[in-house]
PDB file of N, CA and C in Angstrom:
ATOM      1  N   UNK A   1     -36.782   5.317  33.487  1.00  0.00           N
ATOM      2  CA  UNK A   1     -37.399   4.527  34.525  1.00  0.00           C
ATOM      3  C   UNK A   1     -37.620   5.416  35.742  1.00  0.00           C
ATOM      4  N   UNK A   2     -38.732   5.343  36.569  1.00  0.00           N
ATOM      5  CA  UNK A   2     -39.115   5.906  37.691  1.00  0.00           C
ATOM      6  C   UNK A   2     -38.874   5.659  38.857  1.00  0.00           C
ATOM      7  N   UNK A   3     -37.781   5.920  39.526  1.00  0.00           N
ATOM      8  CA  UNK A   3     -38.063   5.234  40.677  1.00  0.00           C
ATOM      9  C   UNK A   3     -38.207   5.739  41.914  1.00  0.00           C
ATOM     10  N   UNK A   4     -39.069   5.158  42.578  1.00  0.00           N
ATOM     11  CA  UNK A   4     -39.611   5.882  43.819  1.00  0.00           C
ATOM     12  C   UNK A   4     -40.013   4.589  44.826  1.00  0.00           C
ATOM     13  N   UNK A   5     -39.942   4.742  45.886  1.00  0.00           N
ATOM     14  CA  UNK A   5     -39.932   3.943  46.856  1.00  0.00           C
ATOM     15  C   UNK A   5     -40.928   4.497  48.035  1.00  0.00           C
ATOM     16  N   UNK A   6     -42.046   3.935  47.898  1.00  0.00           N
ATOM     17  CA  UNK A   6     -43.272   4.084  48.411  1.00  0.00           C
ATOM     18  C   UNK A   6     -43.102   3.229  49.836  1.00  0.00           C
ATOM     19  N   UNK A   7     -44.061   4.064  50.922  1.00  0.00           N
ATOM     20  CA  UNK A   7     -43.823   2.712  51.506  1.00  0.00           C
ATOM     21  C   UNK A   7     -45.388   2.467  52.235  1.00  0.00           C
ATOM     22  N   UNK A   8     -45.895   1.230  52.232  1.00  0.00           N
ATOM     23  CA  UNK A   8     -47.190   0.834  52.132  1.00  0.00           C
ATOM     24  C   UNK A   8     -47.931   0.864  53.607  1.00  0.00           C
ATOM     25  N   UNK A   9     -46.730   0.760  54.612  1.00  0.00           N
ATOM     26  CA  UNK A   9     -47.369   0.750  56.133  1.00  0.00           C
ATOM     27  C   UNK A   9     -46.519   2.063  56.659  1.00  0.00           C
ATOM     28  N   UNK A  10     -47.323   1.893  57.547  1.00  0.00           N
ATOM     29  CA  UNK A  10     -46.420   3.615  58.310  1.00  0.00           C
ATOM     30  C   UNK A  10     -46.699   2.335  59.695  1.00  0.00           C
ATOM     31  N   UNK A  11     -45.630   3.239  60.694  1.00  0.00           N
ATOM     32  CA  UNK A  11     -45.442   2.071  61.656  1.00  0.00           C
ATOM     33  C   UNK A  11     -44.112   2.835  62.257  1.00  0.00           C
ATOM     34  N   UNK A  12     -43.555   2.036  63.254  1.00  0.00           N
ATOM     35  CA  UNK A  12     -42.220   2.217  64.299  1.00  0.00           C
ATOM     36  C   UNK A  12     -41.718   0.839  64.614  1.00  0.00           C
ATOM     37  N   UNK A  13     -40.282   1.302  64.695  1.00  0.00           N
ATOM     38  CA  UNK A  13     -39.592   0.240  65.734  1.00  0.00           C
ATOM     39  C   UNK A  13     -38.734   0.660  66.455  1.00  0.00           C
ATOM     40  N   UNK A  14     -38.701  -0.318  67.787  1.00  0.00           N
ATOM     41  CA  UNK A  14     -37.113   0.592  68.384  1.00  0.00           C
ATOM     42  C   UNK A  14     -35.762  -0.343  68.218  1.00  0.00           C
ATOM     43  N   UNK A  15     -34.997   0.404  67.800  1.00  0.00           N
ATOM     44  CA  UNK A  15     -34.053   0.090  67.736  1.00  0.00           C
ATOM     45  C   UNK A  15     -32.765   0.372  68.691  1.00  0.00           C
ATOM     46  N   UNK A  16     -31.642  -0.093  68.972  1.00  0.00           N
ATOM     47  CA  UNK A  16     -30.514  -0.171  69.972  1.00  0.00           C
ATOM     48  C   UNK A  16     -29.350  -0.180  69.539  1.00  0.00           C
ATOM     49  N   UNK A  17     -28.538   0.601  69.683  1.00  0.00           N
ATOM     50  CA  UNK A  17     -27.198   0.676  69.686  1.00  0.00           C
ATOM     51  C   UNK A  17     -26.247   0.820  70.901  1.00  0.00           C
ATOM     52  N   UNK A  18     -25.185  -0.338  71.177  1.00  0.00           N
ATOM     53  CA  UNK A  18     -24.287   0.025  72.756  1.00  0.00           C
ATOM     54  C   UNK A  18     -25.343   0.192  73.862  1.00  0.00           C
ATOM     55  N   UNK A  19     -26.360  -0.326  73.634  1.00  0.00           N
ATOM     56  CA  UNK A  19     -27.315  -0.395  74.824  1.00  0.00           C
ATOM     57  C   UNK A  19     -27.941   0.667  75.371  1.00  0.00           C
ATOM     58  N   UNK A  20     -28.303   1.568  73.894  1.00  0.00           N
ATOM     59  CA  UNK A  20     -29.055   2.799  74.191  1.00  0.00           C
ATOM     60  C   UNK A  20     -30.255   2.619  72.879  1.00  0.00           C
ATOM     61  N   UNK A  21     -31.667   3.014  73.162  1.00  0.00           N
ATOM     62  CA  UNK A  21     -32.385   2.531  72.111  1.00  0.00           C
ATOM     63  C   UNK A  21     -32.687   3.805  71.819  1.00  0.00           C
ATOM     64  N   UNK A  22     -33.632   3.797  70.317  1.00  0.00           N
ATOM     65  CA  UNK A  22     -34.009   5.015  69.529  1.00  0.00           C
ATOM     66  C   UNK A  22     -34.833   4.482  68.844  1.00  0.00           C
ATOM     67  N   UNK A  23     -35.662   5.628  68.346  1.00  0.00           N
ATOM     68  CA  UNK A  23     -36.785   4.956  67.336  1.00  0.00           C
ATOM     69  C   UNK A  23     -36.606   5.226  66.207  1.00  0.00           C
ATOM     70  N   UNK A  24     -37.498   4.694  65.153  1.00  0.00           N
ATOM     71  CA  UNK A  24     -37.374   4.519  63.731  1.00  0.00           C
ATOM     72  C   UNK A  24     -38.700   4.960  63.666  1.00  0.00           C
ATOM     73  N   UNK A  25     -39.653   5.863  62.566  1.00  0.00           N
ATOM     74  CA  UNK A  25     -40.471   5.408  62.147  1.00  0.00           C
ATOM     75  C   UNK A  25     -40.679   5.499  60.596  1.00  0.00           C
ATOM     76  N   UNK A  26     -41.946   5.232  60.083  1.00  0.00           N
ATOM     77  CA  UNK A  26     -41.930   5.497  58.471  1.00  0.00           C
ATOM     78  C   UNK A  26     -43.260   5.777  58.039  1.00  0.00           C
ATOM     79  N   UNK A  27     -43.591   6.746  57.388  1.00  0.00           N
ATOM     80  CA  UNK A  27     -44.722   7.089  56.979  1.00  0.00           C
ATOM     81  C   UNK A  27     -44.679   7.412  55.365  1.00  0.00           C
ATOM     82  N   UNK A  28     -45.442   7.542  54.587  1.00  0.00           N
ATOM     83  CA  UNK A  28     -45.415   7.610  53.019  1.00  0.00           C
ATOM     84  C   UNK A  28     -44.130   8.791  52.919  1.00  0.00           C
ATOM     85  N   UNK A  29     -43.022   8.578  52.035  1.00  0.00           N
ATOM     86  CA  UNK A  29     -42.275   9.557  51.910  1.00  0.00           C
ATOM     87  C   UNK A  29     -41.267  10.186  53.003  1.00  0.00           C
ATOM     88  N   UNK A  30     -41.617   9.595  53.887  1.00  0.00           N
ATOM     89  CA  UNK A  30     -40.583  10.107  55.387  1.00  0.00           C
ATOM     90  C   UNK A  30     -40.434   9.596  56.382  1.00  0.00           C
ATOM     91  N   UNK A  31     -39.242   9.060  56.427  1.00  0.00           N
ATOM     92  CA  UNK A  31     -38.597   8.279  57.778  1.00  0.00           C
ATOM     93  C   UNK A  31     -37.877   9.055  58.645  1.00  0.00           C
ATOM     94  N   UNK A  32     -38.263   8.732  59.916  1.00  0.00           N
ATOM     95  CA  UNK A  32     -37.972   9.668  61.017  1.00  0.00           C
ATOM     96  C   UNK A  32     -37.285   8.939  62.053  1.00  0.00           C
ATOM     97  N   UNK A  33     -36.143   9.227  62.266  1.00  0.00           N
ATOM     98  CA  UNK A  33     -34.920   8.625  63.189  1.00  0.00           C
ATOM     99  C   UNK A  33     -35.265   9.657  64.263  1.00  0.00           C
ATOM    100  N   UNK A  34     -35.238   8.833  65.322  1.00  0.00           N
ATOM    101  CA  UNK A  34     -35.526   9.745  66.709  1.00  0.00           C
ATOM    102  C   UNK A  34     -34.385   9.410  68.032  1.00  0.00           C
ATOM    103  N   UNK A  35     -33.985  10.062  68.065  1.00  0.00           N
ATOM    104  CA  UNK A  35     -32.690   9.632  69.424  1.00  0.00           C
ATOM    105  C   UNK A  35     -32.951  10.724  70.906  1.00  0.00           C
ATOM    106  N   UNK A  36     -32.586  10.281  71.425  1.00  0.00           N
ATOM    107  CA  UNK A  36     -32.959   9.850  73.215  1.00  0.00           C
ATOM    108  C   UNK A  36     -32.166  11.434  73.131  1.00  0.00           C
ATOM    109  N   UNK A  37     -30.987  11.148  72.425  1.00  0.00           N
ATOM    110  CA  UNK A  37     -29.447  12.170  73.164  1.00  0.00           C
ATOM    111  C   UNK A  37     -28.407  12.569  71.968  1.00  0.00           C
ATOM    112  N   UNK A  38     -27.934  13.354  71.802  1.00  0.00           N
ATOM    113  CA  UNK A  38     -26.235  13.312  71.068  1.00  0.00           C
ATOM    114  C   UNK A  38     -25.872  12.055  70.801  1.00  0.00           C
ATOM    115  N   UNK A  39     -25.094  11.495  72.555  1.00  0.00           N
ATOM    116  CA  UNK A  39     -24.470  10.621  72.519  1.00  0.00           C
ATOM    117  C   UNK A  39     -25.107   8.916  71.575  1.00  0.00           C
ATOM    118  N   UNK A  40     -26.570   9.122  71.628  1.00  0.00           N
ATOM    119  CA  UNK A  40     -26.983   7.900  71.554  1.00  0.00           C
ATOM    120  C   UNK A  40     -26.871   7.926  69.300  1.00  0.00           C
ATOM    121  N   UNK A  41     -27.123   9.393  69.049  1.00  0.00           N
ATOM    122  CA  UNK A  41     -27.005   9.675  67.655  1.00  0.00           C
ATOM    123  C   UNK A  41     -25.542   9.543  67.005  1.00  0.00           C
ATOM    124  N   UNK A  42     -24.716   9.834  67.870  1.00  0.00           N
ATOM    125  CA  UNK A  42     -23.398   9.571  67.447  1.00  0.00           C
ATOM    126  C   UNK A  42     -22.992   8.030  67.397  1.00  0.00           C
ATOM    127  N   UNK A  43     -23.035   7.929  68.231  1.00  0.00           N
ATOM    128  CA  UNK A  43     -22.912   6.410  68.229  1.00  0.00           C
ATOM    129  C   UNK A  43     -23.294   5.063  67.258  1.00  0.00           C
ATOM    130  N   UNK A  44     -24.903   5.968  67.153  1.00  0.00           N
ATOM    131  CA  UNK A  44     -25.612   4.910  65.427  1.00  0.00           C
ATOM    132  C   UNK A  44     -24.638   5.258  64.157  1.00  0.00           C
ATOM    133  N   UNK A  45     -24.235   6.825  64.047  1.00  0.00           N
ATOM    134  CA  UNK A  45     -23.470   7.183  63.440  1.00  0.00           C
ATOM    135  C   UNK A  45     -22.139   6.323  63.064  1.00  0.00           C
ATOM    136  N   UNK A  46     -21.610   6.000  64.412  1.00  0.00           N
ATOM    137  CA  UNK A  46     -20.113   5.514  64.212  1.00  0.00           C
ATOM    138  C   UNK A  46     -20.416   4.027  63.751  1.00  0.00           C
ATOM    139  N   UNK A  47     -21.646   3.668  63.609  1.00  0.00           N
ATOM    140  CA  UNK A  47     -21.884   1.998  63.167  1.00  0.00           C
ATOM    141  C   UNK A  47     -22.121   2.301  61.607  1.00  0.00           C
ATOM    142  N   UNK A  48     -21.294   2.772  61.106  1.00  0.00           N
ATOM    143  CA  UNK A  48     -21.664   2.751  59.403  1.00  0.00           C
ATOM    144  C   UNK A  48     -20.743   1.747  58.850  1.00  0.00           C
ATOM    145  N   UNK A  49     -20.134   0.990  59.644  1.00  0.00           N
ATOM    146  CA  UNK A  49     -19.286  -0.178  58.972  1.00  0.00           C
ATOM    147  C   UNK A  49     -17.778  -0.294  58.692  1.00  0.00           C
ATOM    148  N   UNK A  50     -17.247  -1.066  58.629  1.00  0.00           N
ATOM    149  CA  UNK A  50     -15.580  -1.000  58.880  1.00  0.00           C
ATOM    150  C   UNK A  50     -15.477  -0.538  57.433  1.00  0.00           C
ATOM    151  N   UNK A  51     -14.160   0.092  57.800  1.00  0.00           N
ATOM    152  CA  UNK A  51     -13.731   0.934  56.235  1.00  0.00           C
ATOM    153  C   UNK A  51     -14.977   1.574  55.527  1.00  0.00           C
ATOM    154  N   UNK A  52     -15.919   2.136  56.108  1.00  0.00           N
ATOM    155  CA  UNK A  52     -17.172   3.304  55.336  1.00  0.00           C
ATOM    156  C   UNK A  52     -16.882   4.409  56.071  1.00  0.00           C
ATOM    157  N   UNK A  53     -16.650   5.087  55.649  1.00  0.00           N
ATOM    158  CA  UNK A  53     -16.806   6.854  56.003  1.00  0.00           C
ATOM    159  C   UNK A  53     -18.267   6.996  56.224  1.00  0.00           C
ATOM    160  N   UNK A  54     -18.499   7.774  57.843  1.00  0.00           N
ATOM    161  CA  UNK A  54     -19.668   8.376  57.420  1.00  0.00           C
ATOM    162  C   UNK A  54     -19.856   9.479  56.535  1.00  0.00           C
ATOM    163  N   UNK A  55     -19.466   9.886  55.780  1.00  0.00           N
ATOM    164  CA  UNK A  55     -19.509  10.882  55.086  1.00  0.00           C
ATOM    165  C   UNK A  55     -20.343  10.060  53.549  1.00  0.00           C
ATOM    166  N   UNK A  56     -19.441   9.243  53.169  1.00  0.00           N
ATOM    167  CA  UNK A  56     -19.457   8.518  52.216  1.00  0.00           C
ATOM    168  C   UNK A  56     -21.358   7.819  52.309  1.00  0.00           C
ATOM    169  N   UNK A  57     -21.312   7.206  53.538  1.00  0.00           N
ATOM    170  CA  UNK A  57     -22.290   6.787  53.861  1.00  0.00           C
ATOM    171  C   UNK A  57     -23.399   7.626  53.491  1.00  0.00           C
ATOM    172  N   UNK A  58     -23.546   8.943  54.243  1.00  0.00           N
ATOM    173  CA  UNK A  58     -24.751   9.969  54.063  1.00  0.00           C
ATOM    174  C   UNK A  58     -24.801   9.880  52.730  1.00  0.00           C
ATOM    175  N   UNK A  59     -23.732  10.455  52.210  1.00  0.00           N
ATOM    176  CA  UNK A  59     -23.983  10.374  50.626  1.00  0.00           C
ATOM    177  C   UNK A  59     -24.558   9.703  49.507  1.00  0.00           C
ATOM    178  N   UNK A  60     -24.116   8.467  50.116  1.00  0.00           N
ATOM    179  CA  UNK A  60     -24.968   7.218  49.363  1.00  0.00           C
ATOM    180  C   UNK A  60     -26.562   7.110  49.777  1.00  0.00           C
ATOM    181  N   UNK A  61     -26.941   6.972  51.049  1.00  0.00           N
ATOM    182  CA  UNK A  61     -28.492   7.445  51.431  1.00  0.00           C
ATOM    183  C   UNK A  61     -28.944   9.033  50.758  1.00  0.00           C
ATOM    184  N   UNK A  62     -28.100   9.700  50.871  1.00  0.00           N
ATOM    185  CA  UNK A  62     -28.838  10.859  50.140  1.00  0.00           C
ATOM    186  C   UNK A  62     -29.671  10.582  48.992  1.00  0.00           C
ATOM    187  N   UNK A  63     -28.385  10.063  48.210  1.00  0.00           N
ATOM    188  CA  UNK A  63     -28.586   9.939  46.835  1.00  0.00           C
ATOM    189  C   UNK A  63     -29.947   8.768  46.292  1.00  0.00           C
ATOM    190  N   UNK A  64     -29.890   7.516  46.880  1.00  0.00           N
ATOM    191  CA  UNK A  64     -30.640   6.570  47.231  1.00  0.00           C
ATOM    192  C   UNK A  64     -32.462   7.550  47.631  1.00  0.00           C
ATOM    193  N   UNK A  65     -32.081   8.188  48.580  1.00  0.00           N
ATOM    194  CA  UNK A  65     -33.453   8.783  49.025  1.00  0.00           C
ATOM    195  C   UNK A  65     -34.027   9.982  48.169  1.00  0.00           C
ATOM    196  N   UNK A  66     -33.263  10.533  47.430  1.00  0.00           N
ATOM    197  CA  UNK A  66     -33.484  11.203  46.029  1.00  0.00           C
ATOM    198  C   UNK A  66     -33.948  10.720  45.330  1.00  0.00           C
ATOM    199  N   UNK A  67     -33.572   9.966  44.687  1.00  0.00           N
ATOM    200  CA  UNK A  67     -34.091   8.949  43.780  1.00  0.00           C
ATOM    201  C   UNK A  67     -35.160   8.528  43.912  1.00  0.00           C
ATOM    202  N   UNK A  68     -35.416   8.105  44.971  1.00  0.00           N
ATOM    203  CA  UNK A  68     -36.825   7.895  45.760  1.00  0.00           C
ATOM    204  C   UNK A  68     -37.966   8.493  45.334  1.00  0.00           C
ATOM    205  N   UNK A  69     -37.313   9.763  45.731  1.00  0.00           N
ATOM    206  CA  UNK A  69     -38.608  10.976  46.415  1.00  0.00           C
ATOM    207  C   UNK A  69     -38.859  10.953  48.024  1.00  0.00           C
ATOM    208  N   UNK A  70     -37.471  10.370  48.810  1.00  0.00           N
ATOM    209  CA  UNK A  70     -37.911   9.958  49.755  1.00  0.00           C
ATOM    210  C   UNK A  70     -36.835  10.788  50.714  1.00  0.00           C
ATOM    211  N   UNK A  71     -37.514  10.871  52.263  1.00  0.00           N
ATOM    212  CA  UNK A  71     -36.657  12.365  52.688  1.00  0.00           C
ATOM    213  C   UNK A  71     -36.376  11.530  54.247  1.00  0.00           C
ATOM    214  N   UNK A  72     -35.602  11.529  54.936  1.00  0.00           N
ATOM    215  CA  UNK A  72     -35.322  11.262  56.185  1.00  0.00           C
ATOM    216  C   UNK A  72     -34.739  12.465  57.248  1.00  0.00           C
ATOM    217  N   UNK A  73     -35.732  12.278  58.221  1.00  0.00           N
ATOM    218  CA  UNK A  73     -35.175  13.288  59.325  1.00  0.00           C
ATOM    219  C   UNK A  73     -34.801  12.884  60.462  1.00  0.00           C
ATOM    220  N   UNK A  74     -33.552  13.617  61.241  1.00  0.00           N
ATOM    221  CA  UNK A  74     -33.028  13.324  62.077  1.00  0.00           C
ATOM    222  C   UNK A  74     -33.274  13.982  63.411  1.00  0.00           C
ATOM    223  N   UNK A  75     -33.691  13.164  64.457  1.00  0.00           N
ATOM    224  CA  UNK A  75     -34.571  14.070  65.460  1.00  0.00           C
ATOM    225  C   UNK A  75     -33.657  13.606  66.708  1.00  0.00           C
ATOM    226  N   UNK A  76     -33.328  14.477  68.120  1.00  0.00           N
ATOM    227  CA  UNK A  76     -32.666  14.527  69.247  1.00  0.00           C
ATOM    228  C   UNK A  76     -34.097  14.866  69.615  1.00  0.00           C
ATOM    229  N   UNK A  77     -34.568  14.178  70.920  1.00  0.00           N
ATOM    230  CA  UNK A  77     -35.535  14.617  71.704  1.00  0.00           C
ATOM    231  C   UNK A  77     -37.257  14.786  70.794  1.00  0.00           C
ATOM    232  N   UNK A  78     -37.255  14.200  69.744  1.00  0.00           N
ATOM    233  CA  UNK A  78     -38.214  14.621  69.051  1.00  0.00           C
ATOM    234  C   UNK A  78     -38.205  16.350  68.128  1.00  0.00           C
ATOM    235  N   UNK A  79     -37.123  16.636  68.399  1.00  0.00           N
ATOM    236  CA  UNK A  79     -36.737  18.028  67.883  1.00  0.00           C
ATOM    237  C   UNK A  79     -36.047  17.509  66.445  1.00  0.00           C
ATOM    238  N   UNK A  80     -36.781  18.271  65.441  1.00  0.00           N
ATOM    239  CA  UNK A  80     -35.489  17.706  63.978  1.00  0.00           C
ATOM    240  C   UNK A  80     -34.021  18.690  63.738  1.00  0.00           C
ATOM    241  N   UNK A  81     -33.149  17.735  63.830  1.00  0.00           N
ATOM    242  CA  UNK A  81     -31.411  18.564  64.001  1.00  0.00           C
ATOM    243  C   UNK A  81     -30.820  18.166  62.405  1.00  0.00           C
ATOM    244  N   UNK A  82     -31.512  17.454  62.005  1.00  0.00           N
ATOM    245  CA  UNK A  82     -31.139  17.074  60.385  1.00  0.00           C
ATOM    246  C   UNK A  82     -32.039  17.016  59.476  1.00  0.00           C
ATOM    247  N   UNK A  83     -31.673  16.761  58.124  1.00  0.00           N
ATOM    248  CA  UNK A  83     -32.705  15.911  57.074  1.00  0.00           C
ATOM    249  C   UNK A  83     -31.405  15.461  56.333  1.00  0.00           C
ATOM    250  N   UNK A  84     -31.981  14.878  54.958  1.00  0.00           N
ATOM    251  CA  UNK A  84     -31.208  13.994  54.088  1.00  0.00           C
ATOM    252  C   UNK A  84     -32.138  13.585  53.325  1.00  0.00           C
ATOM    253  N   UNK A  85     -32.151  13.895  51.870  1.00  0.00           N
ATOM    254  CA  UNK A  85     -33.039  13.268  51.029  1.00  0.00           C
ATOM    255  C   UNK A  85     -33.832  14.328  50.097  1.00  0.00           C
ATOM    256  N   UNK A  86     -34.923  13.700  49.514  1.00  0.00           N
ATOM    257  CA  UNK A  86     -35.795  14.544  48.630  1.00  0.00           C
ATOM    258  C   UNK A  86     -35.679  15.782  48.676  1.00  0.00           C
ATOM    259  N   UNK A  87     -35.395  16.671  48.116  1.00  0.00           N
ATOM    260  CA  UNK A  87     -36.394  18.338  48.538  1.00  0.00           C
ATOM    261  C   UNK A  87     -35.362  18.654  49.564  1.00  0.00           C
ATOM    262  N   UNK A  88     -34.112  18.420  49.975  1.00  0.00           N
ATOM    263  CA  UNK A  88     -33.045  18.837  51.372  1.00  0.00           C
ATOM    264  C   UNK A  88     -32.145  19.632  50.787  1.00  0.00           C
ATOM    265  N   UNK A  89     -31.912  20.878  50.720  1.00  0.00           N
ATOM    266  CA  UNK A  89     -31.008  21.779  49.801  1.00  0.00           C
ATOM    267  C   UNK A  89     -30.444  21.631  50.948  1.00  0.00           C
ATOM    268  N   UNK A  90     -28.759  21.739  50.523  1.00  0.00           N
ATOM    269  CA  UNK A  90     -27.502  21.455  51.477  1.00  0.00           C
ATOM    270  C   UNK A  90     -26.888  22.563  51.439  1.00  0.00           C
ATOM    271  N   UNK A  91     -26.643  23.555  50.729  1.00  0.00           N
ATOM    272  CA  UNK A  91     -26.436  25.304  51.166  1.00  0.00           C
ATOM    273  C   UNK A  91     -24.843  24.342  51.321  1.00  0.00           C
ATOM    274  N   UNK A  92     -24.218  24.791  52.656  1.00  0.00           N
ATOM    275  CA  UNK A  92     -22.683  24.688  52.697  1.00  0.00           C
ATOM    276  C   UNK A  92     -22.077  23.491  52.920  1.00  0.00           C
ATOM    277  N   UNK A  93     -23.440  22.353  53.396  1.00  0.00           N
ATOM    278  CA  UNK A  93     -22.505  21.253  53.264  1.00  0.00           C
ATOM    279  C   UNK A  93     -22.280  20.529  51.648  1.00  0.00           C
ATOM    280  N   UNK A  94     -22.689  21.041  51.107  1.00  0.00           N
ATOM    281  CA  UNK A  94     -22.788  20.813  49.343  1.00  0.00           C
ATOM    282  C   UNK A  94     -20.969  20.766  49.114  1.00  0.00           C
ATOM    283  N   UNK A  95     -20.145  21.660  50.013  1.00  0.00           N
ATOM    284  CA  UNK A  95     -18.672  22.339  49.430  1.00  0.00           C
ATOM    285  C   UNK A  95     -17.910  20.600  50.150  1.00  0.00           C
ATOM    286  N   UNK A  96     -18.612  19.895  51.250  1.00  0.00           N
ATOM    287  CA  UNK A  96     -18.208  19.012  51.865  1.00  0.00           C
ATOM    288  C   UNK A  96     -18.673  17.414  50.894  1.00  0.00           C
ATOM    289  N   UNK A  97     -19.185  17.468  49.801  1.00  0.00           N
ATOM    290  CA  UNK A  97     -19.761  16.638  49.062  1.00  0.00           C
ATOM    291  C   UNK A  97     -21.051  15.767  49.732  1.00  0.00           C
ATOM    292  N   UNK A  98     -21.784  16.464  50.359  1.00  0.00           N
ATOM    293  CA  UNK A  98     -22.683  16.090  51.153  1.00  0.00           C
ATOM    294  C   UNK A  98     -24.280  16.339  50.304  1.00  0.00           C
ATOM    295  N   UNK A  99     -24.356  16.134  49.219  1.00  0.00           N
ATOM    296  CA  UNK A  99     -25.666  16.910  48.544  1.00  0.00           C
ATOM    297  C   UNK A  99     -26.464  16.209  49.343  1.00  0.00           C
ATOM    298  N   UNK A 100     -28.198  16.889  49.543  1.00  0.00           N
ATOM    299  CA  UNK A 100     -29.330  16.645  49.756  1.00  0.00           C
ATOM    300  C   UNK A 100     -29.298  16.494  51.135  1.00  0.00           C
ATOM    301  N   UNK A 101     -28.253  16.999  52.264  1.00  0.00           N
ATOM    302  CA  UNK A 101     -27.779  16.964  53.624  1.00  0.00           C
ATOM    303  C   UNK A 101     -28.222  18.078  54.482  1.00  0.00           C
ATOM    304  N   UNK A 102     -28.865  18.456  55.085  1.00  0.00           N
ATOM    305  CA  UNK A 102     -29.168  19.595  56.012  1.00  0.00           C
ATOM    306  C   UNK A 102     -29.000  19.404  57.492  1.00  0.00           C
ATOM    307  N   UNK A 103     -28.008  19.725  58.066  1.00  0.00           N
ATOM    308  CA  UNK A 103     -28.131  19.979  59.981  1.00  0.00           C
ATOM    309  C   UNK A 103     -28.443  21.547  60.531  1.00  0.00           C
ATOM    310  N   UNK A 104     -29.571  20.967  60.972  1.00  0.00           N
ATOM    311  CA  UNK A 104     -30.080  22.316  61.642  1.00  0.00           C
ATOM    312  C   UNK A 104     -29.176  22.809  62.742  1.00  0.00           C
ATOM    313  N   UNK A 105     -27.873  24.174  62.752  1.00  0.00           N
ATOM    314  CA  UNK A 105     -26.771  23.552  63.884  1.00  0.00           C
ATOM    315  C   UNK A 105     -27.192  24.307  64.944  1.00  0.00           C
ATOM    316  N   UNK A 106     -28.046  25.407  64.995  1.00  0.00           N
ATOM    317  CA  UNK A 106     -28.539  25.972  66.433  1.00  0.00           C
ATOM    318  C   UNK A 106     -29.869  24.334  67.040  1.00  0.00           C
ATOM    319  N   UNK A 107     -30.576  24.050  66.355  1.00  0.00           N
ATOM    320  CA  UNK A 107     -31.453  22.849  67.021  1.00  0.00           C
ATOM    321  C   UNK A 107     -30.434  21.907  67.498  1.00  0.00           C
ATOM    322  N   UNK A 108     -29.390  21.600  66.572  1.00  0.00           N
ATOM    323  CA  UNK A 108     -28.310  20.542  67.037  1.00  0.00           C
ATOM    324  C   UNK A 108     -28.062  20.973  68.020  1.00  0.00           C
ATOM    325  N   UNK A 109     -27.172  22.121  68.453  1.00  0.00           N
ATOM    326  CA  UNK A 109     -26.729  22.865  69.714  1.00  0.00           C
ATOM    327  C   UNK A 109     -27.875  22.815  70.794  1.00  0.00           C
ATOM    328  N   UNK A 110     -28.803  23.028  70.555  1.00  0.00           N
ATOM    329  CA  UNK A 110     -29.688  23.226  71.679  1.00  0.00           C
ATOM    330  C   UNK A 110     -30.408  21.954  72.380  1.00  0.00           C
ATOM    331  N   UNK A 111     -30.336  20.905  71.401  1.00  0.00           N
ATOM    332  CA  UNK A 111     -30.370  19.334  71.897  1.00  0.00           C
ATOM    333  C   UNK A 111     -29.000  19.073  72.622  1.00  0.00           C
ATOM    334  N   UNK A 112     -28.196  19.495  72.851  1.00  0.00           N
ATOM    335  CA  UNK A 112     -26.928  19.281  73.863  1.00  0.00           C
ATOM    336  C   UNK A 112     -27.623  19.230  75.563  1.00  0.00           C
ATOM    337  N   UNK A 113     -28.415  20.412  75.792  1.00  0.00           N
ATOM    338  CA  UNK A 113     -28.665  20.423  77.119  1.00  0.00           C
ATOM    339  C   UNK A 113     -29.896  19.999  77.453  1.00  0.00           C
TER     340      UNK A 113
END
């Protein structure tokens, strides 16, 4: 069976966490999480649910967005500091059970200031 998860509109929304918003968008094959700041990315982060690891979490979207064919990137300032998904070779976070995981950590670092 094939499965892939198309998606038919491309579009945005904003979304809010602790009273800081961020955007979402989605275009064929790639969803793009966009955050204001660190703080505002960490924070969506720490909402992965009582008793879920984010770790656990990524993992399960990885895998989910694999399956797909489908790739998500993680953007500070409109700058991409992550991916997750399709086509995302994970190099060393692979040893952390993180497959299909990439943080860009000098872009990460440089979205700090």
């Amino acid at each position: 069976m094939n499965h892939r998860l198309a998606l038919d509109l491309m579009g945005s929304i904003e979304c809010e966490v602790d009273g800081r918003c961020f955007s979402v968008s989605a275009a064929p094959d790639l969803i793009v999480v966009d955050f204001p700041d660190l703080q505002t990315l960490l924070g969506a982060a720490r909402k992965t649910g009582p008793g879920v690891s984010l770790r656990s979490r990524l993992r399960h979207a990885g895998e989910v967005l694999t399956r797909t064919e489908n790739r998500l990137d993680l953007r500070i300032k409109g700058r991409s500091v992550g991916s997750l998904g399709f086509g995302v070779r994970s190099g060393i976070y692979s040893l952390l059970g993180l497959g299909h995981f990439r943080l860009t950590l000098a872009a990460f670092l440089r979205s700090l200031t």
